[in-house]
Protein backbone atom coordinates (compact mmCIF):
# COMPACT_ATOMS: atom_id res chain seq x y z
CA UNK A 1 -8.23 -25.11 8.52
CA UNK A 2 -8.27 -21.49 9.56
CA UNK A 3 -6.16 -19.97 11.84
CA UNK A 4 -7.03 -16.61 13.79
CA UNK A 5 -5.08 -13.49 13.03
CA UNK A 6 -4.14 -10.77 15.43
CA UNK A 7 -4.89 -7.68 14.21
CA UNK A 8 -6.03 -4.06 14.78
CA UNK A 9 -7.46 -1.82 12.25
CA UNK A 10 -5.54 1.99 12.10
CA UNK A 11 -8.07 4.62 10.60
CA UNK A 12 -5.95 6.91 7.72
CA UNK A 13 -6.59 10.68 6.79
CA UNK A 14 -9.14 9.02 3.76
CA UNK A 15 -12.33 7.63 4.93
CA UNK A 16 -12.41 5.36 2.05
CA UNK A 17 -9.12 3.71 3.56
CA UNK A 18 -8.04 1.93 6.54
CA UNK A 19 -4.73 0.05 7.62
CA UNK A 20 -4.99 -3.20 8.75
CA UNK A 21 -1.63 -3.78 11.25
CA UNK A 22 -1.27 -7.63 11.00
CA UNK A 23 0.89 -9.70 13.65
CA UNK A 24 3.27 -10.89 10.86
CA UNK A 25 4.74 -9.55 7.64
CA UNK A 26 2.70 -9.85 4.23
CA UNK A 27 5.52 -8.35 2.32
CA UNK A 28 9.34 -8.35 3.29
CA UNK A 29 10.72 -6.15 0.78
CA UNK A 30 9.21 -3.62 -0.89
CA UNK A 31 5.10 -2.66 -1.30
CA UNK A 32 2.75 -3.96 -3.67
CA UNK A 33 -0.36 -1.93 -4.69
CA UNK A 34 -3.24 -3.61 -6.42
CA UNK A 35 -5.86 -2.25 -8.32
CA UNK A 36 -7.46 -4.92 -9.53
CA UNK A 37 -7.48 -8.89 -9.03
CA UNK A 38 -5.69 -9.59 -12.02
CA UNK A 39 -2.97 -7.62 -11.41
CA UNK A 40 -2.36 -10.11 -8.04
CA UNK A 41 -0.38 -12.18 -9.63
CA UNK A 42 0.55 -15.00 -6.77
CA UNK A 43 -0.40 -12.98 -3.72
CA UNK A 44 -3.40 -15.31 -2.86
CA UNK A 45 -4.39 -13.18 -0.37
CA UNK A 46 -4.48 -10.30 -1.95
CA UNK A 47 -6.85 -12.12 -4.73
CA UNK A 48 -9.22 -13.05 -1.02
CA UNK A 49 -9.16 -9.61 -0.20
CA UNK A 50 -10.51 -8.50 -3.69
CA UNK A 51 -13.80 -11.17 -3.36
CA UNK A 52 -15.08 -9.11 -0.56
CA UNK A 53 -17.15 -6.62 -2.54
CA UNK A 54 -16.92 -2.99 -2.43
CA UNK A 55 -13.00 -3.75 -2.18
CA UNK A 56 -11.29 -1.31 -4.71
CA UNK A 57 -7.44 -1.02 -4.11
CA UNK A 58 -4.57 -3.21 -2.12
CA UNK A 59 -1.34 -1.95 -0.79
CA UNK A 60 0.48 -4.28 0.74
CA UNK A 61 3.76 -3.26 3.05
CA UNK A 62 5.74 -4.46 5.94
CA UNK A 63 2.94 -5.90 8.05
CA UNK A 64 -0.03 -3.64 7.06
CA UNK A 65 -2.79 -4.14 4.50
CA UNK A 66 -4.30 -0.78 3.27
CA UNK A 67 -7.73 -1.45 2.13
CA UNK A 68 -9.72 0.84 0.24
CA UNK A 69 -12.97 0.46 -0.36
CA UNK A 70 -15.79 2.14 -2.51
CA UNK A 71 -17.91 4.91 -1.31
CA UNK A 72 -20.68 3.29 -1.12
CA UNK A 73 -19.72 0.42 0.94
CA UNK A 74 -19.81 0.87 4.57
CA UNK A 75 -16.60 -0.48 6.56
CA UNK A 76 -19.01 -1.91 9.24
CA UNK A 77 -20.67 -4.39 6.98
CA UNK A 78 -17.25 -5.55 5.32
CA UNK A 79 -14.96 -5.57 8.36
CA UNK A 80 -16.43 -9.56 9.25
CA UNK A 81 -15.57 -10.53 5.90
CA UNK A 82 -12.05 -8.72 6.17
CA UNK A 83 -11.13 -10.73 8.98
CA UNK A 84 -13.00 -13.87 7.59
CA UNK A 85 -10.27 -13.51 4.55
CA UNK A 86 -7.35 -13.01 6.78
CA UNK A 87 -8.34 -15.83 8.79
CA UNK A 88 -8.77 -18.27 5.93
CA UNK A 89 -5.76 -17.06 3.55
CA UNK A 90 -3.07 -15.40 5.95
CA UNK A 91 -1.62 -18.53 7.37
CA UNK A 92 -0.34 -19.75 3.85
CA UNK A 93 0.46 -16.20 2.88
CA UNK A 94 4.45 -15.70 1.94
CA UNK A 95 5.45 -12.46 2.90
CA UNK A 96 8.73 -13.23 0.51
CA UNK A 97 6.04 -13.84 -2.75
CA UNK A 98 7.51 -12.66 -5.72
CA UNK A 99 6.00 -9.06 -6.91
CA UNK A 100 7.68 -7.97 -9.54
CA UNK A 101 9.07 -4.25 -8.90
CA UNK A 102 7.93 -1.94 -11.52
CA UNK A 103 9.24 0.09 -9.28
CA UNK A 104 12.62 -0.79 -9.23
CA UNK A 105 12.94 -0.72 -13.01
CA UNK A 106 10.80 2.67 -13.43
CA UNK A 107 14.26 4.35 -11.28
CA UNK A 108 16.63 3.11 -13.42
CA UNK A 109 15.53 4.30 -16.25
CA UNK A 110 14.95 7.99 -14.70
CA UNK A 111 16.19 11.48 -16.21
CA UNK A 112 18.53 13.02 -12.88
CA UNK A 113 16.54 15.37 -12.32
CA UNK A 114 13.55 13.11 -11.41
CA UNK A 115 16.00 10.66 -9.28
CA UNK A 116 16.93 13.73 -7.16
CA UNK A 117 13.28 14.77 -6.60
CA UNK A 118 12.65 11.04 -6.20
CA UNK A 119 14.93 10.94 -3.09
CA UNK A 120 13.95 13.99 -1.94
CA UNK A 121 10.79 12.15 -1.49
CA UNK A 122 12.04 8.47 -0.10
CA UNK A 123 13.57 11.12 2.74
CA UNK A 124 10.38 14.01 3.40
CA UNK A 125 7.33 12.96 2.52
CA UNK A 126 7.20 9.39 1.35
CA UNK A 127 7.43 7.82 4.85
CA UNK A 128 4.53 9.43 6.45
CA UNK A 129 2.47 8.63 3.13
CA UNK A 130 3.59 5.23 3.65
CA UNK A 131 2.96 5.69 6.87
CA UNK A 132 -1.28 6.51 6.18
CA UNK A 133 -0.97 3.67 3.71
CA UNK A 134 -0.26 4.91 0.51
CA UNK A 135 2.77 6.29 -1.56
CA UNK A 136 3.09 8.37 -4.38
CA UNK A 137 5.41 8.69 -7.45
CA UNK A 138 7.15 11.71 -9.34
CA UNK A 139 6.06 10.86 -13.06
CA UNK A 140 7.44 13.75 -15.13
CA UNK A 141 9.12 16.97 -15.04
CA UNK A 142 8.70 19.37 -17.65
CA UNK A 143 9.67 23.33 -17.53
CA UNK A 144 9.96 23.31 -13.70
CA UNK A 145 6.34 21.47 -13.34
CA UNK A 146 6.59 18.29 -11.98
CA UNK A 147 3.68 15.12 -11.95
CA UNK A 148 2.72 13.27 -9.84
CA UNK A 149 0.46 9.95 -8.94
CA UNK A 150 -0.44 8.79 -5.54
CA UNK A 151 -0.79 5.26 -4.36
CA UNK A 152 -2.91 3.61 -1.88
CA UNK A 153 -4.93 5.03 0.33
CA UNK A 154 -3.41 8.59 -1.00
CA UNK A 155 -5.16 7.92 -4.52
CA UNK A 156 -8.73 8.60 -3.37
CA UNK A 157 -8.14 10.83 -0.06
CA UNK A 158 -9.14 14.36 -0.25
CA UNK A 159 -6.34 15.73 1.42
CA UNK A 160 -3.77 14.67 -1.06
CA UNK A 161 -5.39 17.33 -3.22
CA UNK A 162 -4.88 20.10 -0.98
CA UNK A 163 -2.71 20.12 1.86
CA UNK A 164 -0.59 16.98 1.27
CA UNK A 165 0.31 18.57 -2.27
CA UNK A 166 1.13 22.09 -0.86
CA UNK A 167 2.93 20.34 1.92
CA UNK A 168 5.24 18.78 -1.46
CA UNK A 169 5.42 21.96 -3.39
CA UNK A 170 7.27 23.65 -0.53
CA UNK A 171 9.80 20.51 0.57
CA UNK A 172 10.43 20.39 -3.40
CA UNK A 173 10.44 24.43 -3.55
CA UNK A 174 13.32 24.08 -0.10
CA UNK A 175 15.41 21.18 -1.42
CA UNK A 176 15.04 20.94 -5.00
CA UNK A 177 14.18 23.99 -7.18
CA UNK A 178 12.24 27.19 -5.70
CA UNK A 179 10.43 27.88 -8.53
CA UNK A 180 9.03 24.36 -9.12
CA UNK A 181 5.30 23.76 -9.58
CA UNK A 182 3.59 20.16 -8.47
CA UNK A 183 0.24 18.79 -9.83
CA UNK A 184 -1.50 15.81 -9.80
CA UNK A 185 -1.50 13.61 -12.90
CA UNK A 186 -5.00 12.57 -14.40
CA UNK A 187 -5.79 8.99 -14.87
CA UNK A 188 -6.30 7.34 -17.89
């Protein structure tokens, strides 16, 4: 038996994305991003989410979904089957599910350099990412040039590319290193 959700939907800088501000948690600690259905693991919902097509990428965090969808899908057409989803697989959601955090383990194991810049981040720029629904994640840093990979909604917006990314080149340039370059890492 379903149960109706409360919800509003939050438009973010990418057209491709929107936040989905849920009347509960869906994940307690941490964020989970999915790109794929069999990278769910036990997040049930997050496998519901991914039968809706045109559904390309979950992020999961405190009590937003970030759903982004392929261009060619239109948000009108899939928002019924959203909330159908969220209906059906919501109430037995556990906001505690265990995710394990790549994220976590990725610090750990970081040169100093890239911890600095990576707390740089947690304080400057990575809340109001999180904020639109996405995240993003200092890779590597070689002869003052620094990678990068966005998360989320970031991954596909066209404003990462430009202003978001000059917007990280001069917090980095203020607080880290002044002659420090950023890019954007290519996927492979």
């Amino acid at each position: 038996m379903s149960e109706d959700i409360n919800f509003h939907v939050q438009p973010t800088p990418n057209p491709n994305a929107i936040k989905l501000i849920l009347d509960r948690a869906v994940k307690k600690e941490g964020n989970s991003t999915y790109r794929t259905p069999m990278e769910c693991g036990e997040n049930k919902l997050a496998l519901e989410l991914f039968t809706i097509r045109g559904v390309d990428q979950l992020h999961f965090f405190e009590n937003t979904i970030t759903l982004s969808k392929f261009g060619y899908e239109v948000w009108d057409e899939m928002m019924p089957k959203i909330e159908g989803a969220l209906n059906e697989a919501l109430p037995a959601h556990n906001p505690e599910y265990f995710d394990p955090d790549p994220e976590a383990e990725r610090r750990r194991s970081l040169s100093p350099e890239l911890l600095k810049i990576e707390e740089i981040l947690d304080k400057t720029i990575r809340p109001g990412l999180q904020a639109d629904g996405g995240d993003i994640m200092a890779l590597s840093l070689e002869d003052n040039i620094l990678l990068v990979k966005y998360q989320g909604a970031c991954g596909t917006c066209p404003s990462s590319t430009t202003g978001t990314l000059e917007a990280i080149k001069g917090i980095l340039r203020d607080e880290y290193d002044p002659g420090i370059d950023v890019y954007i890492a290519p996927d492979f």
